[in-house]
Protein backbone atom coordinates (compact mmCIF):
# COMPACT_ATOMS: atom_id res chain seq x y z
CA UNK A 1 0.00 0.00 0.00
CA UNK A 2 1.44 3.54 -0.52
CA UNK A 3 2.09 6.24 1.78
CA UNK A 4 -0.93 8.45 0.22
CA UNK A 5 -3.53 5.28 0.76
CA UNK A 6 -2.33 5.14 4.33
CA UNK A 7 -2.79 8.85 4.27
CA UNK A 8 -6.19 8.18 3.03
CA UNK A 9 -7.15 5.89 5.71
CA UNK A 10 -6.36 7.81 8.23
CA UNK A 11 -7.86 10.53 7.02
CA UNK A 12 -11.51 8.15 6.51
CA UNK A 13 -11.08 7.38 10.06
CA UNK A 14 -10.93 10.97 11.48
CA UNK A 15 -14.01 11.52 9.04
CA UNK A 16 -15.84 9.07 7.91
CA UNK A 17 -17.84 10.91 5.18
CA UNK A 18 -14.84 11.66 3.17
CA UNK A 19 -14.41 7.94 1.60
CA UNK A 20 -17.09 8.94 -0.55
CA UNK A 21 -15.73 12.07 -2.06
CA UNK A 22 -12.33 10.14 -2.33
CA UNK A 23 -14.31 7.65 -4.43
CA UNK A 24 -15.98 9.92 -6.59
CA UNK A 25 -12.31 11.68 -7.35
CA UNK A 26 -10.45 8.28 -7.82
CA UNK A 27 -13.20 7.73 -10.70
CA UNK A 28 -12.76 11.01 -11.96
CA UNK A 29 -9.28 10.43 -12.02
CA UNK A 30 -9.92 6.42 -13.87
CA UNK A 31 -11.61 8.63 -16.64
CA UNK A 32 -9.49 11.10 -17.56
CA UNK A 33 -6.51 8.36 -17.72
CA UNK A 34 -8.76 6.52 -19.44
CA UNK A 35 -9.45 9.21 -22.25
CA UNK A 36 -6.18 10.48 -22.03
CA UNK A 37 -5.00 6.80 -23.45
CA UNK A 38 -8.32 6.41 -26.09
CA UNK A 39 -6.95 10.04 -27.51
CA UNK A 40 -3.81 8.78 -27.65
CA UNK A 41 -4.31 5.51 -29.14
CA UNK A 42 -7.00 7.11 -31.94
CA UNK A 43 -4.37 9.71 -32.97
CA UNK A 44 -6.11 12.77 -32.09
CA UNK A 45 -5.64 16.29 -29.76
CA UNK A 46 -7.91 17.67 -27.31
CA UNK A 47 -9.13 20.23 -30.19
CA UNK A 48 -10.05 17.48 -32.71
CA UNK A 49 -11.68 14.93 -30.33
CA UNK A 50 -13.70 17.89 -28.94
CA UNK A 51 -14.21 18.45 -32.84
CA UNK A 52 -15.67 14.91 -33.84
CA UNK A 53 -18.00 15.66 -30.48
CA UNK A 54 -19.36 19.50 -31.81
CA UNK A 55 -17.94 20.53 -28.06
CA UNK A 56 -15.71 22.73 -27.19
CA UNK A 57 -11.92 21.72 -26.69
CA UNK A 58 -11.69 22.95 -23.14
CA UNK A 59 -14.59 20.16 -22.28
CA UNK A 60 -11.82 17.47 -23.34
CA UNK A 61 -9.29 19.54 -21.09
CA UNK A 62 -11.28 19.73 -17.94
CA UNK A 63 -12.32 15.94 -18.38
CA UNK A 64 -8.17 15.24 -18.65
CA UNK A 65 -7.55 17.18 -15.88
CA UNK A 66 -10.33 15.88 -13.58
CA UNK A 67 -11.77 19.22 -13.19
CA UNK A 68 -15.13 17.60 -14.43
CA UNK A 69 -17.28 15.09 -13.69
CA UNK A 70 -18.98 13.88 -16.94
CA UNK A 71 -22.03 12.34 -17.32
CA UNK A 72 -22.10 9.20 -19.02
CA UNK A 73 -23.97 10.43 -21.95
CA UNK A 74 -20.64 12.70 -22.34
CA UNK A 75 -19.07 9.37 -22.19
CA UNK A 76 -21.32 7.75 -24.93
CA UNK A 77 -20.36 10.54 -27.12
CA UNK A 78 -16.80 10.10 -26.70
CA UNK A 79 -17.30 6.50 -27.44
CA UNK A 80 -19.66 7.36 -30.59
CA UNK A 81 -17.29 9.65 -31.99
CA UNK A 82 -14.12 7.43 -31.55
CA UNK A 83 -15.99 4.47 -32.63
CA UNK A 84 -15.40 2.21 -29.90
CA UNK A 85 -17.65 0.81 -27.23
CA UNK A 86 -18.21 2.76 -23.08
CA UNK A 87 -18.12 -0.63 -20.87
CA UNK A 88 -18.43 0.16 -16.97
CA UNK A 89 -17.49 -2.54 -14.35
CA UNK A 90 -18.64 -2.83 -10.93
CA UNK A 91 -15.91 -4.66 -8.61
């Protein structure tokens, strides 16, 4: 385990209600890895994803930099417009 998930569980102890919000950013963070790489892989910028998606660029930027939360129709129309298939997973 790493010093910042000891850090975490510490911190979960002294206040409980914050596992929750460090849920919600650890998925926030899983997406914009996750679109960071599907750019990546498809060949394309911020500008010309955003492009393919009639949205602006800085919509792709604040999803990459976790300073959004997107909905998962957002989602679907990343998928659409890269042509490849949203899957979520429970664990």
């Amino acid at each position: 385990m790493s010093r910042i998930d000891d850090y975490m569980k510490q911190d979960i102890k002294k206040n409980p209600h914050l596992k929750e919000m460090y849920q919600l950013e650890d998925i926030k963070l899983e997406t914009a890895v996750q679109l960071v790489k599907l750019r990546q892989k498809k060949g394309l910028s911020q500008r010309q994803l955003a492009q393919l998606m009639n949205k602006p660029q800085s919509t792709i930027a604040r999803i990459e930099n976790g300073e959004m939360n997107p909905t998962i129709s957002l989602l679907a129309e990343v998928a659409k417009a890269t042509d490849t298939e949203l899957k979520f997973e429970y664990i």
